[in-house]
PDB file of N, CA and C in Angstrom:
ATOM      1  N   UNK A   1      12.103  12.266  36.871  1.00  0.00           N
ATOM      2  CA  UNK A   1      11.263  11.690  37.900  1.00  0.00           C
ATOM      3  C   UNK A   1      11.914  10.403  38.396  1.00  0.00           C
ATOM      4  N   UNK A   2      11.872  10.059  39.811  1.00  0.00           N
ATOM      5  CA  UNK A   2      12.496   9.066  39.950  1.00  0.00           C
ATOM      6  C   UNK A   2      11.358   7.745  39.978  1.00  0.00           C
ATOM      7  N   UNK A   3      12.120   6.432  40.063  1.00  0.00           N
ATOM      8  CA  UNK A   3      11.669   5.257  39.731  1.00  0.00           C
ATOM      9  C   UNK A   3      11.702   4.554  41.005  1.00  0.00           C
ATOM     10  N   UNK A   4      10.378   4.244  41.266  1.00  0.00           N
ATOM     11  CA  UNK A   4      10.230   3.537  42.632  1.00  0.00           C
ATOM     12  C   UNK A   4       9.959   2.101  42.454  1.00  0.00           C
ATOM     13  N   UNK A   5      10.310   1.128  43.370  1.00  0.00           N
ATOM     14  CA  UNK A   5       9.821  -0.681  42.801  1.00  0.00           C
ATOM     15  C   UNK A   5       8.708  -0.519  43.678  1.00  0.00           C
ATOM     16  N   UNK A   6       7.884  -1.506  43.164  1.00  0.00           N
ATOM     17  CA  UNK A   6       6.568  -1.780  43.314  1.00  0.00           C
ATOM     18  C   UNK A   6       6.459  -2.273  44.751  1.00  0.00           C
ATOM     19  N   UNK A   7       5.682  -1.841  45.325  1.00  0.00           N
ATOM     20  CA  UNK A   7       5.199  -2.088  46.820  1.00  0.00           C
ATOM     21  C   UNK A   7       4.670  -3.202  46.941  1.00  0.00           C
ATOM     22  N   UNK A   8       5.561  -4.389  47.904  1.00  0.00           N
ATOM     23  CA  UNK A   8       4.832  -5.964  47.861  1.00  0.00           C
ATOM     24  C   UNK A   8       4.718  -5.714  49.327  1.00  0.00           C
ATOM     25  N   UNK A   9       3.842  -6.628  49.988  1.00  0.00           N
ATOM     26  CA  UNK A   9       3.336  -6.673  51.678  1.00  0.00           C
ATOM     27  C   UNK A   9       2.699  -8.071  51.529  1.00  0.00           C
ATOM     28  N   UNK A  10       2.844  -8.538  52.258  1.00  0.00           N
ATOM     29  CA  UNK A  10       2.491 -10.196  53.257  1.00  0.00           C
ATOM     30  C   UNK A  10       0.854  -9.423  53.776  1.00  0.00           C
ATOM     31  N   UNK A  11       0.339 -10.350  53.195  1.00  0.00           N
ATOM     32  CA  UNK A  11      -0.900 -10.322  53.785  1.00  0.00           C
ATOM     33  C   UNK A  11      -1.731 -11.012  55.616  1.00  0.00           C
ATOM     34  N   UNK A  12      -2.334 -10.812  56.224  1.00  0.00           N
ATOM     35  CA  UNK A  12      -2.195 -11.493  57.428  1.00  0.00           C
ATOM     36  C   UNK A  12      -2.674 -12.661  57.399  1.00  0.00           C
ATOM     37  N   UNK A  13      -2.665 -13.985  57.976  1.00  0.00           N
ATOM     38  CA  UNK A  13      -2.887 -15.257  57.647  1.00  0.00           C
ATOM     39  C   UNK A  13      -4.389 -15.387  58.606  1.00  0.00           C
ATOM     40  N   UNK A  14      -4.067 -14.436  59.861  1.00  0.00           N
ATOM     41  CA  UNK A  14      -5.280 -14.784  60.521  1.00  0.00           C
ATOM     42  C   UNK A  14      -7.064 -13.920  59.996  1.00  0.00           C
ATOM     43  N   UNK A  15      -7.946 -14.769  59.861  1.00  0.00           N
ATOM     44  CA  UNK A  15      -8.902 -14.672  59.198  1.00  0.00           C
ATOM     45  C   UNK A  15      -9.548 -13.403  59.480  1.00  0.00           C
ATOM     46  N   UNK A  16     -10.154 -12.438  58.714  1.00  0.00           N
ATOM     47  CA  UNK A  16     -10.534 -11.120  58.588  1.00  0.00           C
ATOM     48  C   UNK A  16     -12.172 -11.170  59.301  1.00  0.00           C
ATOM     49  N   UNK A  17     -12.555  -9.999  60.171  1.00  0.00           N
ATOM     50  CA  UNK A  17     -13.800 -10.179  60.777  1.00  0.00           C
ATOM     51  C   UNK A  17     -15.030 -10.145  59.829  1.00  0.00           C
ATOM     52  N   UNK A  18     -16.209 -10.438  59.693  1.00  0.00           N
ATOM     53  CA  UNK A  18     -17.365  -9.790  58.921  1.00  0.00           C
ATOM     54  C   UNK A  18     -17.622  -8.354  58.784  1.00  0.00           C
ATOM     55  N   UNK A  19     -17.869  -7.766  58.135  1.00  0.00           N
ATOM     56  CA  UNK A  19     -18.573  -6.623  57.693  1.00  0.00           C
ATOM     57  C   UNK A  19     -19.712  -6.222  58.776  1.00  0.00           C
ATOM     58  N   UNK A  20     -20.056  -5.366  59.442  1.00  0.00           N
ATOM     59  CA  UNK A  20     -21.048  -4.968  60.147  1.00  0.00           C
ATOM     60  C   UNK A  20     -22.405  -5.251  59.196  1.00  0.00           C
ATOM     61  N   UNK A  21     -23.338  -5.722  60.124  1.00  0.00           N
ATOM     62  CA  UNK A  21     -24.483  -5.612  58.888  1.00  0.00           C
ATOM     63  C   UNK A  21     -25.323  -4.442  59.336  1.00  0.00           C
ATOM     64  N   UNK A  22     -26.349  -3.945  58.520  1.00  0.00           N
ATOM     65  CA  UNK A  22     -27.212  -2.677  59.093  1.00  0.00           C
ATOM     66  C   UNK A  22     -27.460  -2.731  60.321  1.00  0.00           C
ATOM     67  N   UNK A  23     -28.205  -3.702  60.538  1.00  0.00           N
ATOM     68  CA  UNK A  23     -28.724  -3.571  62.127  1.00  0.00           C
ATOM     69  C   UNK A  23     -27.514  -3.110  63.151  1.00  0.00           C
ATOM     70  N   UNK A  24     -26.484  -4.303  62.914  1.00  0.00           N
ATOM     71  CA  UNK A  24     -25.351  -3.936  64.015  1.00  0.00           C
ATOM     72  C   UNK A  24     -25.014  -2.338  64.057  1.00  0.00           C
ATOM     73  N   UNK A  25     -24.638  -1.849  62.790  1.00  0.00           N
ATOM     74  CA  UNK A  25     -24.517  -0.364  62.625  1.00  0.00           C
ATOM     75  C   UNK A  25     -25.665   0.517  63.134  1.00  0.00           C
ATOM     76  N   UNK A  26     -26.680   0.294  62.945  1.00  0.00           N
ATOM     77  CA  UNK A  26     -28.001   1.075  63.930  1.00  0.00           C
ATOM     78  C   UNK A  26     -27.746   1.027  65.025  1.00  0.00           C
ATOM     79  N   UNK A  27     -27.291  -0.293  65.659  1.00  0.00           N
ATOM     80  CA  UNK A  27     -27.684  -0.519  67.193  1.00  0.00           C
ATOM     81  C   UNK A  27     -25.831   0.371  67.945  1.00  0.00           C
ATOM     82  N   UNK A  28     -25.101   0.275  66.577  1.00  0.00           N
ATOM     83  CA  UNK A  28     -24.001   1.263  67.138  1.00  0.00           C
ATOM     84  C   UNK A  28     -24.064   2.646  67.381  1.00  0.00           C
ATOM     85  N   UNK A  29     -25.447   2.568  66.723  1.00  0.00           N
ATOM     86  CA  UNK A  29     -25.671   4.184  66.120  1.00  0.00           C
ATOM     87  C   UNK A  29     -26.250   4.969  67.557  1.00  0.00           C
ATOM     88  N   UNK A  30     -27.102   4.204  67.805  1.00  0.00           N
ATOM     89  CA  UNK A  30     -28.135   4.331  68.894  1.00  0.00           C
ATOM     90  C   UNK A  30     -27.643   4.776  70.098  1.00  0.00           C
ATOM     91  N   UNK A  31     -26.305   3.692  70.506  1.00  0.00           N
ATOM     92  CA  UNK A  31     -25.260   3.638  71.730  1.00  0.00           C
ATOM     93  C   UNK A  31     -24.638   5.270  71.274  1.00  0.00           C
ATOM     94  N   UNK A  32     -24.351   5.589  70.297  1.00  0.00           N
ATOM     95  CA  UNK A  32     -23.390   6.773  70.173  1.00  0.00           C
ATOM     96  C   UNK A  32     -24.449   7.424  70.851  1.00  0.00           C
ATOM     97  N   UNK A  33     -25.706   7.735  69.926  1.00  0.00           N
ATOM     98  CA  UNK A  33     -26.886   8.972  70.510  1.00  0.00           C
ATOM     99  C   UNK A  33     -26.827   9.078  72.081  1.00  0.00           C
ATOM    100  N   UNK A  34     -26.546   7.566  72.826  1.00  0.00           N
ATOM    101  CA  UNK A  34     -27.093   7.877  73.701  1.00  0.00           C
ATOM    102  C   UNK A  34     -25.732   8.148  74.809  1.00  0.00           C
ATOM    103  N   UNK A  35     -24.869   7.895  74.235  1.00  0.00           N
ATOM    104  CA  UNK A  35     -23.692   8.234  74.769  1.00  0.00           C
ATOM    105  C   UNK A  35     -23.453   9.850  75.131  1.00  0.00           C
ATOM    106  N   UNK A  36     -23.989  10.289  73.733  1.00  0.00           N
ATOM    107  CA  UNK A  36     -23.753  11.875  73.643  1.00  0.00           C
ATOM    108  C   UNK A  36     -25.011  12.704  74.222  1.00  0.00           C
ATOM    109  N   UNK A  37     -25.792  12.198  74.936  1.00  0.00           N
ATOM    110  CA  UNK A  37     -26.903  12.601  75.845  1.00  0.00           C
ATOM    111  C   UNK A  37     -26.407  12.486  77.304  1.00  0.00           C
ATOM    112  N   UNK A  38     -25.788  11.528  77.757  1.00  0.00           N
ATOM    113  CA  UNK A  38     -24.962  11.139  79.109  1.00  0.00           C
ATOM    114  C   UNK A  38     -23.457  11.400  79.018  1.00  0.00           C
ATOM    115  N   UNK A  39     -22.788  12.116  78.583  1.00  0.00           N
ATOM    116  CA  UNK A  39     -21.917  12.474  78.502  1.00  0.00           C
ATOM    117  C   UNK A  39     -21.338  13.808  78.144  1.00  0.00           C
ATOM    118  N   UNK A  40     -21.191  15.157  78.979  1.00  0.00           N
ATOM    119  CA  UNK A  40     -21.381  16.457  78.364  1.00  0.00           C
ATOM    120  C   UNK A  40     -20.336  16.680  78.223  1.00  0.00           C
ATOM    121  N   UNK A  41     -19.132  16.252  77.836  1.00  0.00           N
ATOM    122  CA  UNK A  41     -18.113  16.727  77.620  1.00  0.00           C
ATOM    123  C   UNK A  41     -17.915  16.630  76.157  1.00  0.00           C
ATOM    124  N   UNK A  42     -16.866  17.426  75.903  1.00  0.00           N
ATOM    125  CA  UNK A  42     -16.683  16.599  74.338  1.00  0.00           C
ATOM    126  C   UNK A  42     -16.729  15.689  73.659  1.00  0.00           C
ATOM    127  N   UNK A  43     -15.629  14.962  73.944  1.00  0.00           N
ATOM    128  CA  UNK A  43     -16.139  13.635  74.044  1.00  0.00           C
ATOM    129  C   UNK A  43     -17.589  13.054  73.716  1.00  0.00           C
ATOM    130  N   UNK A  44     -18.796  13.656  74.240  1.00  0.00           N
ATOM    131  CA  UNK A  44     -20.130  12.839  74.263  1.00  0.00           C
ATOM    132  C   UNK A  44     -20.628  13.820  72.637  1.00  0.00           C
ATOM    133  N   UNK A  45     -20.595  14.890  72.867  1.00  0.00           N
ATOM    134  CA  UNK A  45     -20.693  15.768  71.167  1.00  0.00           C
ATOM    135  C   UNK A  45     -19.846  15.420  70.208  1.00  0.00           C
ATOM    136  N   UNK A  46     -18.732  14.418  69.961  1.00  0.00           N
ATOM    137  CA  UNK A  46     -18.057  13.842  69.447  1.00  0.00           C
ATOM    138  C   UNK A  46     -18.650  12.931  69.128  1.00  0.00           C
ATOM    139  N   UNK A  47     -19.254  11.955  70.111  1.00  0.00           N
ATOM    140  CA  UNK A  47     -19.857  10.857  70.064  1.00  0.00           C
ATOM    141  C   UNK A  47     -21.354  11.181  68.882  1.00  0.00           C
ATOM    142  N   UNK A  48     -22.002  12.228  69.210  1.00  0.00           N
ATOM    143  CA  UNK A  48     -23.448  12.184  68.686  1.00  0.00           C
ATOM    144  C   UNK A  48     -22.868  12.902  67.141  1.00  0.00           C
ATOM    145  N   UNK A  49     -21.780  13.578  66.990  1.00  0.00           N
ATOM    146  CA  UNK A  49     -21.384  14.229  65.520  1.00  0.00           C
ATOM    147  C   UNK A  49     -20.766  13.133  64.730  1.00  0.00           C
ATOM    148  N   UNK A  50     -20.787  11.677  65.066  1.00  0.00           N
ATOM    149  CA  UNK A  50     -19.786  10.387  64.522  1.00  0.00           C
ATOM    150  C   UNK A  50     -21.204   9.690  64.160  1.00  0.00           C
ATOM    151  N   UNK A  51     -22.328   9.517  65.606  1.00  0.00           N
ATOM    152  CA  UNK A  51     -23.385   8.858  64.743  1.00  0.00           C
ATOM    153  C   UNK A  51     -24.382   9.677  63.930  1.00  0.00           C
ATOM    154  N   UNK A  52     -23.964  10.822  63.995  1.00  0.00           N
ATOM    155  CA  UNK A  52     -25.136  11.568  62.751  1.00  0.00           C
ATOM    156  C   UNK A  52     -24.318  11.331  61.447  1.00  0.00           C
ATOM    157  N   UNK A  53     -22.968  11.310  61.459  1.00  0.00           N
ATOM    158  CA  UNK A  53     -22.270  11.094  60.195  1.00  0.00           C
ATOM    159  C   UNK A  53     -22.641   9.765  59.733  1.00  0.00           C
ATOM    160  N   UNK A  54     -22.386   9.010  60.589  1.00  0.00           N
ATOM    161  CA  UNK A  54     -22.516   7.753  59.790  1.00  0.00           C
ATOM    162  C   UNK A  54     -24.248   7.255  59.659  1.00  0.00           C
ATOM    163  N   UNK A  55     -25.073   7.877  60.752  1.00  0.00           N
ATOM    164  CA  UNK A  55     -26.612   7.296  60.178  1.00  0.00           C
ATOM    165  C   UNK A  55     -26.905   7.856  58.576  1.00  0.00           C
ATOM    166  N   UNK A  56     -26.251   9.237  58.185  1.00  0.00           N
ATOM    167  CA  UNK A  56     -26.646   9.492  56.817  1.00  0.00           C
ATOM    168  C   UNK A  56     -26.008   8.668  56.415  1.00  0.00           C
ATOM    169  N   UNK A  57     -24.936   7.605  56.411  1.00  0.00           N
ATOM    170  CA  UNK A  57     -24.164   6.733  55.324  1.00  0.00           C
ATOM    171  C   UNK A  57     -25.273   5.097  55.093  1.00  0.00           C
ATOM    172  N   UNK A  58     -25.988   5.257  56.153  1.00  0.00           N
ATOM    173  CA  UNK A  58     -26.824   4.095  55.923  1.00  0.00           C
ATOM    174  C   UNK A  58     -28.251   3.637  55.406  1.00  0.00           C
ATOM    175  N   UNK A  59     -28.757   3.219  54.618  1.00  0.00           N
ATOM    176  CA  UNK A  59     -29.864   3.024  53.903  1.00  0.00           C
ATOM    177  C   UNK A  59     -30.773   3.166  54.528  1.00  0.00           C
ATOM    178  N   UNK A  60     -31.922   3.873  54.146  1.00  0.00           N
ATOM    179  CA  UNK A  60     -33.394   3.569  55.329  1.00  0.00           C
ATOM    180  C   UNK A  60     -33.836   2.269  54.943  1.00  0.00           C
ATOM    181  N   UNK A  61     -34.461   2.018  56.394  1.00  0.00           N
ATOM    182  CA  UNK A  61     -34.943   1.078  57.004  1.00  0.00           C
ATOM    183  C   UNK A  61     -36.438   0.506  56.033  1.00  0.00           C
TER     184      UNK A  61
END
């Protein structure tokens, strides 16, 4: 088996954004739904199959 050296990387200096909090993620959620109601192309069923995925990832209210 061969022997690989350990993977080093520079981290970025400029400061990392916040975490979405629930609400923000709802109110993203909402925009998808309604995206994929006004939008009949793929694209918009793309849109409503991204926020049904992710509303099951989020805690009830």
């Amino acid at each position: 088996m061969d022997h690989f050296e350990p993977i080093t990387a520079d981290y970025p200096q400029a400061p990392r954004l916040p975490l979405l909090t629930a609400a923000e993620a709802r109110e993203a959620i909402r925009h998808l739904f309604l995206l994929e109601q006004l939008d009949l192309s793929p694209r918009g069923a793309a849109a409503g199959q991204l926020a049904s995925e992710l509303a099951r990832r989020l805690p009830a209210e």
